[in-house]
C-alpha atoms as a PDB file:
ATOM      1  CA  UNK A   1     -93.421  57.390 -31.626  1.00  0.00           C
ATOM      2  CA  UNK A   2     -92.320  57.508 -27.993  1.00  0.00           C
ATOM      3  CA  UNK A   3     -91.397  53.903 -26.258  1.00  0.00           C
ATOM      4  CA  UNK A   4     -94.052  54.338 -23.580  1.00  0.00           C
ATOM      5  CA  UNK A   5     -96.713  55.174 -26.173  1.00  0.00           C
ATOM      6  CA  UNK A   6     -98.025  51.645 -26.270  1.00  0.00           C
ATOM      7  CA  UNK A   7    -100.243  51.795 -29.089  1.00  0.00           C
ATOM      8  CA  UNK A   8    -103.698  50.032 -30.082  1.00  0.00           C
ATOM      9  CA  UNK A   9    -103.636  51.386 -33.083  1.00  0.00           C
ATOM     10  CA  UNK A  10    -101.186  52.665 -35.961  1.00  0.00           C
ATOM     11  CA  UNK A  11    -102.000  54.177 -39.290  1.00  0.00           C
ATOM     12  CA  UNK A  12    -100.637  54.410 -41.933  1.00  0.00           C
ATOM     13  CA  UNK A  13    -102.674  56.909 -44.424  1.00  0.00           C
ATOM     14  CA  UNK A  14    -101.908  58.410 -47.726  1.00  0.00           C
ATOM     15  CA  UNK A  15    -103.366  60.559 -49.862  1.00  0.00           C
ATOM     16  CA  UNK A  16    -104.303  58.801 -53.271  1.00  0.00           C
ATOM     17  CA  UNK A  17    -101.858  59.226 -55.805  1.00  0.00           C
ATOM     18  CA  UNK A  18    -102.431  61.899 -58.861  1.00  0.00           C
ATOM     19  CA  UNK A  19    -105.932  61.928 -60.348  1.00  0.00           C
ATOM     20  CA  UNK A  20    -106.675  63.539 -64.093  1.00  0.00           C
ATOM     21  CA  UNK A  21    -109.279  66.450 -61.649  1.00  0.00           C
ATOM     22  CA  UNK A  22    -105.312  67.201 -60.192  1.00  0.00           C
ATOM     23  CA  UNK A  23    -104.363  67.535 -63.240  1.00  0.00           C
ATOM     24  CA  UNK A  24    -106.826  69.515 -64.482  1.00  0.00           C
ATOM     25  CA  UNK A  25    -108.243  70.949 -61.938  1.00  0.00           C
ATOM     26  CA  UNK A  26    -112.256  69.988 -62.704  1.00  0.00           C
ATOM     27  CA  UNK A  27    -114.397  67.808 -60.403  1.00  0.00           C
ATOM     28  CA  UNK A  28    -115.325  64.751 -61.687  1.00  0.00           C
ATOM     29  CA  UNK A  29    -116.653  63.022 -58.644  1.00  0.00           C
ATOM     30  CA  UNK A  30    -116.074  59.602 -57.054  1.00  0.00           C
ATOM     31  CA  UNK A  31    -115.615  58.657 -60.351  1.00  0.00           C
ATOM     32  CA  UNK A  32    -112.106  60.263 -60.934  1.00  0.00           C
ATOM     33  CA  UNK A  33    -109.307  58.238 -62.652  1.00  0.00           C
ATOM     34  CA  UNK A  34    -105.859  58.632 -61.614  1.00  0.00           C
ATOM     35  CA  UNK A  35    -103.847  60.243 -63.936  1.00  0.00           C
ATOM     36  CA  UNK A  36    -100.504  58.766 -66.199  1.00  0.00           C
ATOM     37  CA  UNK A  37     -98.336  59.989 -63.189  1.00  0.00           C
ATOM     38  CA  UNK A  38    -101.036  58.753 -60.642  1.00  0.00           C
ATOM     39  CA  UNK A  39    -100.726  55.562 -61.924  1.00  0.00           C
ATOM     40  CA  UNK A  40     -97.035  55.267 -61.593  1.00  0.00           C
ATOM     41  CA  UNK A  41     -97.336  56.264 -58.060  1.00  0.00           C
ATOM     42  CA  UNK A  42     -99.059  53.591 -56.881  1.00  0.00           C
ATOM     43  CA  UNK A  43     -96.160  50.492 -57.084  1.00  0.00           C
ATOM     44  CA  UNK A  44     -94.120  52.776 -54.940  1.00  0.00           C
ATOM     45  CA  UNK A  45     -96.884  53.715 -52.065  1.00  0.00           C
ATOM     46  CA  UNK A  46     -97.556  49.994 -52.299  1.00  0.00           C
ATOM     47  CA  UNK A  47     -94.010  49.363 -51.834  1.00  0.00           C
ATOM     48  CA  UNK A  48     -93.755  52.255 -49.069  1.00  0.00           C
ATOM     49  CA  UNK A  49     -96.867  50.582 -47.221  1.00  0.00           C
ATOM     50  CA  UNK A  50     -95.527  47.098 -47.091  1.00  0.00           C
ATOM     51  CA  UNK A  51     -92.357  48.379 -45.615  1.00  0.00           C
ATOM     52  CA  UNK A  52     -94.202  50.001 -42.731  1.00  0.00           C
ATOM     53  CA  UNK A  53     -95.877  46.752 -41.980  1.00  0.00           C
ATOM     54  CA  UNK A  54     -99.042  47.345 -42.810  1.00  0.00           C
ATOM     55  CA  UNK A  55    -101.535  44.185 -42.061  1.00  0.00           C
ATOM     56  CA  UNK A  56    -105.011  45.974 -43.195  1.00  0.00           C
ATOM     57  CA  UNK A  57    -106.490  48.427 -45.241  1.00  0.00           C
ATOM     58  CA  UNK A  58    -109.289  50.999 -44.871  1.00  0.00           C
ATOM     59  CA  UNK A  59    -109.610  53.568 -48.270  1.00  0.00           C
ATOM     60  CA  UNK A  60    -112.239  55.864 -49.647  1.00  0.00           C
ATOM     61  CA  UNK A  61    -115.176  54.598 -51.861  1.00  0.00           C
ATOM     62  CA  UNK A  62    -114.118  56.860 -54.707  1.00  0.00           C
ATOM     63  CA  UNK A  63    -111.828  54.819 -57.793  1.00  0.00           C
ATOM     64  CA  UNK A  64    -108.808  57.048 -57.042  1.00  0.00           C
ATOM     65  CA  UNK A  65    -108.656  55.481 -53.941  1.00  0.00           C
ATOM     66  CA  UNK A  66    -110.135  52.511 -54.349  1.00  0.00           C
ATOM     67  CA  UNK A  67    -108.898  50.847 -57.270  1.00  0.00           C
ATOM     68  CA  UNK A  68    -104.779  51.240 -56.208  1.00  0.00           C
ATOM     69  CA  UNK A  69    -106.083  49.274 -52.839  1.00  0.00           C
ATOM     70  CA  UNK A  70    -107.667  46.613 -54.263  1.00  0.00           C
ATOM     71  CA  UNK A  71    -104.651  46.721 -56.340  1.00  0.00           C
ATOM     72  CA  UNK A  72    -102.501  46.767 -53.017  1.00  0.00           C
ATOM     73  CA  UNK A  73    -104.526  44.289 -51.236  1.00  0.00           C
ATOM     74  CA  UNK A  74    -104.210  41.306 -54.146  1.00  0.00           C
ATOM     75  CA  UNK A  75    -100.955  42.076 -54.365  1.00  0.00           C
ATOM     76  CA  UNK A  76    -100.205  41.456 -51.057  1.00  0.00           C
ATOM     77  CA  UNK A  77    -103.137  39.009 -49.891  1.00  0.00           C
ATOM     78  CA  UNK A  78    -104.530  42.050 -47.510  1.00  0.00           C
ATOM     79  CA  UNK A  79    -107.972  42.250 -46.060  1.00  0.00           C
ATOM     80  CA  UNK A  80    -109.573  45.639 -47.146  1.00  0.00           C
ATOM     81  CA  UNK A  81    -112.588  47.587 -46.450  1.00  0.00           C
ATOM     82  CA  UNK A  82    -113.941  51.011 -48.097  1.00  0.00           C
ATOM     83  CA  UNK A  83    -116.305  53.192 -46.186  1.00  0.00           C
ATOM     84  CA  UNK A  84    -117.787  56.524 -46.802  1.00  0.00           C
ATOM     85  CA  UNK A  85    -116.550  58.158 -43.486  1.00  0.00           C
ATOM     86  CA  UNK A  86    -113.050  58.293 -45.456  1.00  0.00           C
ATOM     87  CA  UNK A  87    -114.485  59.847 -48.693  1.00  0.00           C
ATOM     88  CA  UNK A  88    -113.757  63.225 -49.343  1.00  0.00           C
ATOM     89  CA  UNK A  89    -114.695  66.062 -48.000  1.00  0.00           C
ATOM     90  CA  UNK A  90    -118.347  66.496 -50.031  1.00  0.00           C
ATOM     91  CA  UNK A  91    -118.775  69.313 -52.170  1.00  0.00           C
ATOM     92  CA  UNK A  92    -122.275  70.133 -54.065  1.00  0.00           C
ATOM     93  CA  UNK A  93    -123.075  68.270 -57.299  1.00  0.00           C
ATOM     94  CA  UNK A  94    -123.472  71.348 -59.202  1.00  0.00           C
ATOM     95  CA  UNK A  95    -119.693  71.591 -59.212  1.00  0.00           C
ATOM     96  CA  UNK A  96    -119.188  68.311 -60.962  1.00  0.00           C
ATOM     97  CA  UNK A  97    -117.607  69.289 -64.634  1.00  0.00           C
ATOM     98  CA  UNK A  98    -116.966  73.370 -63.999  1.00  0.00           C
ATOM     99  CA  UNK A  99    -113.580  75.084 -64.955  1.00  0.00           C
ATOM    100  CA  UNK A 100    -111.633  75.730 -61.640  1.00  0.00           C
ATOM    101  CA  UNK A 101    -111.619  79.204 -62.848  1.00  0.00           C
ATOM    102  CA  UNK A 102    -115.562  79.625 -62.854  1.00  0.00           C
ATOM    103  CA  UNK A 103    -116.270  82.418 -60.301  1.00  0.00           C
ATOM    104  CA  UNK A 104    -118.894  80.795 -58.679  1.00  0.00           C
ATOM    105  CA  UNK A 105    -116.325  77.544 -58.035  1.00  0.00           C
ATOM    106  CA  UNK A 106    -113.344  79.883 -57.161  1.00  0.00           C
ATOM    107  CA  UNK A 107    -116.150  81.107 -54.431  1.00  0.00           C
ATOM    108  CA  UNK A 108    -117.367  78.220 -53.316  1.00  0.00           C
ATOM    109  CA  UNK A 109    -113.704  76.440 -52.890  1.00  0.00           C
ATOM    110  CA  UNK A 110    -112.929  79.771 -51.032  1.00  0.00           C
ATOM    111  CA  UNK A 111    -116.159  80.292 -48.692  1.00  0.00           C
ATOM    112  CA  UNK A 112    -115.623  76.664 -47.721  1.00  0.00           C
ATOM    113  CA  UNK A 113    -112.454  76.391 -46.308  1.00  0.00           C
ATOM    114  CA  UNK A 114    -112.583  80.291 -44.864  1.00  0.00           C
ATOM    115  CA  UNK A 115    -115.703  79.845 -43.416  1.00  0.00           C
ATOM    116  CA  UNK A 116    -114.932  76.524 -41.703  1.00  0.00           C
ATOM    117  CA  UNK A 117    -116.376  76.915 -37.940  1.00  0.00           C
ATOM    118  CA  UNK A 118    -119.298  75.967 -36.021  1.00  0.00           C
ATOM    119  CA  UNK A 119    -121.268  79.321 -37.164  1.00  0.00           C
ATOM    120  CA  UNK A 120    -120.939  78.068 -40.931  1.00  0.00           C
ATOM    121  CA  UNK A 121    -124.158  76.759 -41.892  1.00  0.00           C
ATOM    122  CA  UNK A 122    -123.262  74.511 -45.105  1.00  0.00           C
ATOM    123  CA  UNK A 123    -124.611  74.427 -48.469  1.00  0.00           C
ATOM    124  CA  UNK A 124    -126.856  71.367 -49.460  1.00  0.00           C
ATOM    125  CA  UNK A 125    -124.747  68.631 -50.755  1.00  0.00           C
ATOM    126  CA  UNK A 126    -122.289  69.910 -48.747  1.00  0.00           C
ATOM    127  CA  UNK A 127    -119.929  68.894 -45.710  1.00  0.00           C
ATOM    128  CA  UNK A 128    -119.959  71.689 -42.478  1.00  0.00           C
ATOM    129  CA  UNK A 129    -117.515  71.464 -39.384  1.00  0.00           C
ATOM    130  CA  UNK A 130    -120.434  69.414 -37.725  1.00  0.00           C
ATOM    131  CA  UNK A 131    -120.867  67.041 -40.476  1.00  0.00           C
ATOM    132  CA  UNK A 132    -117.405  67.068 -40.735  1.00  0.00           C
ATOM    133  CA  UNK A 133    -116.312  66.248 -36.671  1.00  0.00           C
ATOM    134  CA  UNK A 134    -119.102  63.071 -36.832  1.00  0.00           C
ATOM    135  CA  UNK A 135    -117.765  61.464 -39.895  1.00  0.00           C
ATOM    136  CA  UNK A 136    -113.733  61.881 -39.190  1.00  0.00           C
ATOM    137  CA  UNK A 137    -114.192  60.966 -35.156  1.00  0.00           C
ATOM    138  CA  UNK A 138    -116.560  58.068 -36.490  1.00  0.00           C
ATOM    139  CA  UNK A 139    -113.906  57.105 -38.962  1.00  0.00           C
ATOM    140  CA  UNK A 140    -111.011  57.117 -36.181  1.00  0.00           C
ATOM    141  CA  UNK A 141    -113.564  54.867 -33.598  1.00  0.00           C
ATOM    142  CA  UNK A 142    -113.949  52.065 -36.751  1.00  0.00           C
ATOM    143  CA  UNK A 143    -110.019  52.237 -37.160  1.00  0.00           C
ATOM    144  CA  UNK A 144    -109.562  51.531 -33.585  1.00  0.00           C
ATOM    145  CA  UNK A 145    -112.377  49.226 -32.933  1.00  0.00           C
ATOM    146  CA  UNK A 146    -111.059  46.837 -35.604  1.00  0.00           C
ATOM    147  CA  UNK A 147    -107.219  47.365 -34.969  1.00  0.00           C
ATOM    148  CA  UNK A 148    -108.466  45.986 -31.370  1.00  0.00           C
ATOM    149  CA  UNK A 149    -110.895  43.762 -32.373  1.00  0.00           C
ATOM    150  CA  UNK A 150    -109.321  42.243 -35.228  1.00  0.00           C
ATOM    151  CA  UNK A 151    -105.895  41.811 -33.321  1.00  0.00           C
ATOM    152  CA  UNK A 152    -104.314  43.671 -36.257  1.00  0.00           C
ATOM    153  CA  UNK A 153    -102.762  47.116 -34.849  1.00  0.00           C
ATOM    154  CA  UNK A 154    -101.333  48.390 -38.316  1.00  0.00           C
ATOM    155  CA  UNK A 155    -103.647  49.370 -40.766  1.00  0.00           C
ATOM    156  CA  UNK A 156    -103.097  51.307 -44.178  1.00  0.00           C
ATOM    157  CA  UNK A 157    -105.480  54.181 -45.315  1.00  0.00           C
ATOM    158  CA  UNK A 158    -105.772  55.334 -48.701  1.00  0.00           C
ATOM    159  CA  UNK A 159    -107.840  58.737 -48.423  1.00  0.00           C
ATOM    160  CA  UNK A 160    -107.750  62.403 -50.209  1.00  0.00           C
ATOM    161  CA  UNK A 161    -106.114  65.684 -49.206  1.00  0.00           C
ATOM    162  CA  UNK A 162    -108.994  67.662 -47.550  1.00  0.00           C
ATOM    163  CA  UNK A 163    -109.689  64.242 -45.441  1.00  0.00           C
ATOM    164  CA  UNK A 164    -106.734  63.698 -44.511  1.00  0.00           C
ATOM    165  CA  UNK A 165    -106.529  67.833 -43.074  1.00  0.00           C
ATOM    166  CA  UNK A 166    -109.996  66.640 -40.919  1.00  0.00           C
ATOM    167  CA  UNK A 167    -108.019  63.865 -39.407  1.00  0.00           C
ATOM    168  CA  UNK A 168    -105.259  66.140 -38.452  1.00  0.00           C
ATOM    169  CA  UNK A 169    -106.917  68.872 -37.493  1.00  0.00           C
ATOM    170  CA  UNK A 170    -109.298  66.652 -35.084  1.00  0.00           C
ATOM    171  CA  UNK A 171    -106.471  65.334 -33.429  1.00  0.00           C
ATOM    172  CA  UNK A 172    -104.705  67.955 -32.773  1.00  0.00           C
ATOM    173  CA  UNK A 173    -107.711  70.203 -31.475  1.00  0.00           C
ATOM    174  CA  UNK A 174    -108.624  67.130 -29.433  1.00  0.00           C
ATOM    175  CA  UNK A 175    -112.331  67.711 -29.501  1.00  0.00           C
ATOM    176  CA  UNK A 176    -112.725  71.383 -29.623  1.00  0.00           C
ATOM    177  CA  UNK A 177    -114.560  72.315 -32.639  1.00  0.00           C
ATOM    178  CA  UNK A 178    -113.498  75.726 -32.412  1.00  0.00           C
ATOM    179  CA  UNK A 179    -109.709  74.980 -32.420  1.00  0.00           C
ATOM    180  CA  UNK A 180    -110.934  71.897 -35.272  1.00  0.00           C
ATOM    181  CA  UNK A 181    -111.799  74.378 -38.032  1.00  0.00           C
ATOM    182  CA  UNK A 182    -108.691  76.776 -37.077  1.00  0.00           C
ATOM    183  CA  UNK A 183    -106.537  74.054 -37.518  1.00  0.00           C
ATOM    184  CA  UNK A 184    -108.449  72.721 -40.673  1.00  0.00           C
ATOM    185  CA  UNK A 185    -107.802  75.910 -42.086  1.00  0.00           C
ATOM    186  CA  UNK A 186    -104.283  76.358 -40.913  1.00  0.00           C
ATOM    187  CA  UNK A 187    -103.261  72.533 -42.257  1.00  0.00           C
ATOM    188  CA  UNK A 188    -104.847  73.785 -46.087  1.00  0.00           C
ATOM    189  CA  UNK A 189    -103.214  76.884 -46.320  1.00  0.00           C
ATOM    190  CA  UNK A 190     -99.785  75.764 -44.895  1.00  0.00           C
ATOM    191  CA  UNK A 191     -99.552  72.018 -44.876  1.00  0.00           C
ATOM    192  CA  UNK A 192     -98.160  70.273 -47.720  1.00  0.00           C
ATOM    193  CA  UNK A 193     -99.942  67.362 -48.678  1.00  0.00           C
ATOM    194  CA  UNK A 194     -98.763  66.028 -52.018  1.00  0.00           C
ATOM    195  CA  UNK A 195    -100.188  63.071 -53.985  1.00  0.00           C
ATOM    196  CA  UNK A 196     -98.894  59.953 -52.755  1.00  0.00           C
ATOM    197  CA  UNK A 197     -98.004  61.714 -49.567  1.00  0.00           C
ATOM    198  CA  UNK A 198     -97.721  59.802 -45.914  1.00  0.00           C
ATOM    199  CA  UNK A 199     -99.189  60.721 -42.794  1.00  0.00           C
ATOM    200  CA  UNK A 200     -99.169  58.368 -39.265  1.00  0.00           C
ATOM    201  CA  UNK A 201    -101.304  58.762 -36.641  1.00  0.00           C
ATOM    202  CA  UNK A 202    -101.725  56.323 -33.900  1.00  0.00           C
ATOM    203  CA  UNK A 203    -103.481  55.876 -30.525  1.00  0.00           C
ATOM    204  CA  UNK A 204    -101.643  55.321 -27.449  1.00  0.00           C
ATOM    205  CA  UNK A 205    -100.061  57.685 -24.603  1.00  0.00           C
ATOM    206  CA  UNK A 206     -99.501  60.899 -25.734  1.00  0.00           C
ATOM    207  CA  UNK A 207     -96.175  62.104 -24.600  1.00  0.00           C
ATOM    208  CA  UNK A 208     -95.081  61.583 -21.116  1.00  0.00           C
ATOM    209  CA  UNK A 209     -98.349  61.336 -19.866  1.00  0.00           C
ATOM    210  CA  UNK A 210     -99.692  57.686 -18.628  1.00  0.00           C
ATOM    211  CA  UNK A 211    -102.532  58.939 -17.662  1.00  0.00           C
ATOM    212  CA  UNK A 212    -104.646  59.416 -20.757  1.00  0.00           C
ATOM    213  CA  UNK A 213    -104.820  57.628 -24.239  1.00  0.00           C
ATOM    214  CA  UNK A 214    -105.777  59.282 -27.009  1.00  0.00           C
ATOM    215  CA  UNK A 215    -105.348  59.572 -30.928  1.00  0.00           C
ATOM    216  CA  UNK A 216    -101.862  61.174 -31.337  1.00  0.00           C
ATOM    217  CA  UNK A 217     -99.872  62.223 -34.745  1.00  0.00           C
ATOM    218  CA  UNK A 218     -96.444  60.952 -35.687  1.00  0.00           C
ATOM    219  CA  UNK A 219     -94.836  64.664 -36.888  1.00  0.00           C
ATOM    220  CA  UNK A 220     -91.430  63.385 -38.033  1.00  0.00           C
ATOM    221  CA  UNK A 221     -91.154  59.846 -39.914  1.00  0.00           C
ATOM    222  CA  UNK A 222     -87.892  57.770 -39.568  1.00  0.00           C
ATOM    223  CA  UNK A 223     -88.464  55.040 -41.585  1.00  0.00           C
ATOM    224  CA  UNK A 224     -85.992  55.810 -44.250  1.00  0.00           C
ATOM    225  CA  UNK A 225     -82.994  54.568 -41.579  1.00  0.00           C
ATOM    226  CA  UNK A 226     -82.098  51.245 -41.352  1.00  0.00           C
ATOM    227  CA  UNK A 227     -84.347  48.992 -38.759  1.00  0.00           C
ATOM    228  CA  UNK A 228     -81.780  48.699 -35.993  1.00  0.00           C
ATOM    229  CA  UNK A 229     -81.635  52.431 -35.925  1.00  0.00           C
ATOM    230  CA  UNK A 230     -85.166  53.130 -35.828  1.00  0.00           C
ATOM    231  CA  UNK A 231     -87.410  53.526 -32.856  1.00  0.00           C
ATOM    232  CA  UNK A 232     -87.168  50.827 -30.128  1.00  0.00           C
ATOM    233  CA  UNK A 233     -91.615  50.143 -30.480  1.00  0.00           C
ATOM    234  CA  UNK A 234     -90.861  49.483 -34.002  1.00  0.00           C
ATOM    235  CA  UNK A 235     -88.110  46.765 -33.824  1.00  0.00           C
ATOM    236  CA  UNK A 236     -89.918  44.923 -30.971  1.00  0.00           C
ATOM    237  CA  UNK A 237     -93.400  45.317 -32.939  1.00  0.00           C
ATOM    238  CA  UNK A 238     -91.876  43.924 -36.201  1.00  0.00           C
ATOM    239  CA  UNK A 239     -90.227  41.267 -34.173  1.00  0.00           C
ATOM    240  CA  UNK A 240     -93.172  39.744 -33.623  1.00  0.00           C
END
């Protein structure tokens, strides 16, 4: 993050660590456990999110999410809150228990994501680009509103792969819905996103420009250096 960035807000999101339906590919619903491996990822992401300062957490409402942030927000005496508009992206009931390799899944993960655009009209039970633009710019406004509200600018998010695509493709298309499902597609068929993995997006300045504030994502991540050689914001934030 650039010095003049002056941010209200800071995330800190991950996607949930390995679930058995990763594993085995299947849908199982909000009521997914994490897998053997899952489970061994979370002391580290804890670990990872205490290091980035993290003072509050937001997470999905499905156990895969949930339960390794009430796990991270004991630990660490954390306020938390879980909200649908960071669940993931919905996909029909009828799905729930099928082989991955079941032609009509293999379709309907396909249609989805190819078909992503404002001329999509989605299945019932199912999230479109309009369904999906409310809930992640909704999402983003709560994150804000309570980083400034709350007087706690670093918050932790504990979401899924798909949802966290929606939050970087909104960003970066920067309310144009067109550009949102290009991107959308773009970030699934070319942008890693492993289990465990960590995104930051924040809201602030965007580069060089002091004229505007908007929602802005951190591409390159330098925490792994030492403090004193890390960004100037981030000394004087942690300072504090």
């Amino acid at each position: 993050m650039w010095p003049g960035a002056d941010p209200d807000a800071i995330v800190d999101a991950y996607r949930h660590p390995v679930s058995k339906p990763n594993v085995t590919g299947i849908h199982e619903g909000k009521e997914a456990q994490l897998s053997p491996e899952g489970e061994l990822q979370v002391q580290p992401m804890c670990a990872h999110m205490k290091k980035q300062g993290v003072r509050r957490l937001f997470c999905s409402q499905a156990d895969r999410a949930l339960i390794p942030t009430i796990e991270m927000a004991t630990k660490h005496s954390l306020s938390m809150q879980a909200d649908e508009r960071f669940d993931e992206f919905l996909r029909p009931d009828w799905t729930i228990g099928r082989e991955p390799d079941d032609p009509e899944v293999s379709e309907f993960r396909r249609r989805r994501i190819e078909s992503f655009s404002p001329n999509c009209k989605p299945l019932k039970g199912e999230h479109g680009l309009l369904d999906s633009a409310m809930i992640t710019s909704s999402g983003l406004q709560l994150l804000l509103d309570t980083a400034i509200e709350q007087e706690e600018k670093h918050l932790g998010l504990l979401t899924h792969g798909l949802h966290l695509r929606r939050i970087f493709a909104w960003i970066m298309s920067r309310g144009d819905f067109d550009r949102f499902g290009w991107y959308f597609q773009d970030s699934y068929y070319v942008g890693g996103l492993e289990n465990a993995a960590h995104l930051r997006f924040w809201y602030g300045h965007p580069f060089r420009n002091l004229s505007r504030r908007c929602w802005n994502v951190e591409l390159g991540d330098n925490s792994y250096l030492p403090l004193e050689l890390q960004s100037f914001w981030r000394r004087e934030w942690l300072a504090t």
